[in-house]
Protein backbone atom coordinates (compact mmCIF):
# COMPACT_ATOMS: atom_id res chain seq x y z
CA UNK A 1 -130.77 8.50 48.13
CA UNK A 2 -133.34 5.76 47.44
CA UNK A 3 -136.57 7.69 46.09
CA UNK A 4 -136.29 9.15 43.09
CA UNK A 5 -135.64 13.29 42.85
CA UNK A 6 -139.00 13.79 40.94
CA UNK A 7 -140.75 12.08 43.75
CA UNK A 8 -143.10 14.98 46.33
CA UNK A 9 -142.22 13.85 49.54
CA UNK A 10 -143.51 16.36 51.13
CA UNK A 11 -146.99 17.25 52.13
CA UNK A 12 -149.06 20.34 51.20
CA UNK A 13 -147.35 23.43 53.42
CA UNK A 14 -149.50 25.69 55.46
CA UNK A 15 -150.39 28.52 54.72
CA UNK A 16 -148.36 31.70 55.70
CA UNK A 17 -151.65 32.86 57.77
CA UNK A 18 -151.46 29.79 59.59
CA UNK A 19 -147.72 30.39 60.45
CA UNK A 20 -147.71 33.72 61.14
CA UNK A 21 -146.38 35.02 64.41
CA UNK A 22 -145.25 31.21 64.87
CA UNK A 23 -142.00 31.08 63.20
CA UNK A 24 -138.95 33.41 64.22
CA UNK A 25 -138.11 36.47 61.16
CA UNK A 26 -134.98 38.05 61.05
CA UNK A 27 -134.61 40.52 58.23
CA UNK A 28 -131.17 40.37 56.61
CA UNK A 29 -130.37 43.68 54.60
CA UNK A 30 -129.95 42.77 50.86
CA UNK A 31 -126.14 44.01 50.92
CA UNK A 32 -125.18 41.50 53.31
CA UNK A 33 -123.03 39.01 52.62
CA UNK A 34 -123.94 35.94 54.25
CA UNK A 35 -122.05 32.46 53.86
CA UNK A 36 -122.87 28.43 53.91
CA UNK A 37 -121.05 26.50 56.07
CA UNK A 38 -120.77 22.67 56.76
CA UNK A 39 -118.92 20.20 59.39
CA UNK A 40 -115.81 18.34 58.02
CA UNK A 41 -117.50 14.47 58.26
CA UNK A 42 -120.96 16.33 56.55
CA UNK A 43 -120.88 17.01 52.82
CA UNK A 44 -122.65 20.27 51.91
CA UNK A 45 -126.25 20.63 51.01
CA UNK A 46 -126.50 21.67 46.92
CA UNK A 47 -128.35 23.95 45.69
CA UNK A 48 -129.32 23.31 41.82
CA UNK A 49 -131.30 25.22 39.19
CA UNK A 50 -133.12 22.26 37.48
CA UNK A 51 -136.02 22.75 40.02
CA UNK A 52 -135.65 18.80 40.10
CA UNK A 53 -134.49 19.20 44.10
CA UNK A 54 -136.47 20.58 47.33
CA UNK A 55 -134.18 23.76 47.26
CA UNK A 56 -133.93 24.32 43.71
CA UNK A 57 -134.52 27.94 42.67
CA UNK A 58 -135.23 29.29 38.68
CA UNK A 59 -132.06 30.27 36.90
CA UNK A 60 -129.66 32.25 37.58
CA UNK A 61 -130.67 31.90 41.53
């Protein structure tokens, strides 16, 4: 990675008016178990709670 983490790379998002009825919903019952999953020659995505990274979530998420 050559930007720094802190850096906002991305722009302001829309708002959920403006995507609504645009983008596909699937609801997933909250006793599902669901898994991440990731090709051999791909490392995985991670997921921290620093909220330093794009998919960071508050602790303990």
């Amino acid at each position: 990675m050559t930007k720094s983490r802190a850096t906002q790379h991305l722009g302001v998002s829309p708002s959920p008016d403006t995507l609504r009825g645009r983008f596909p919903v699937c609801t997933v019952p909250a006793s599902t178990t669901t898994y991440r999953t990731h090709g051999a020659k791909f490392a995985p995505w991670w997921f921290g709670t620093s909220l330093g990274g794009r998919f960071d979530l508050p602790g303990p998420d």
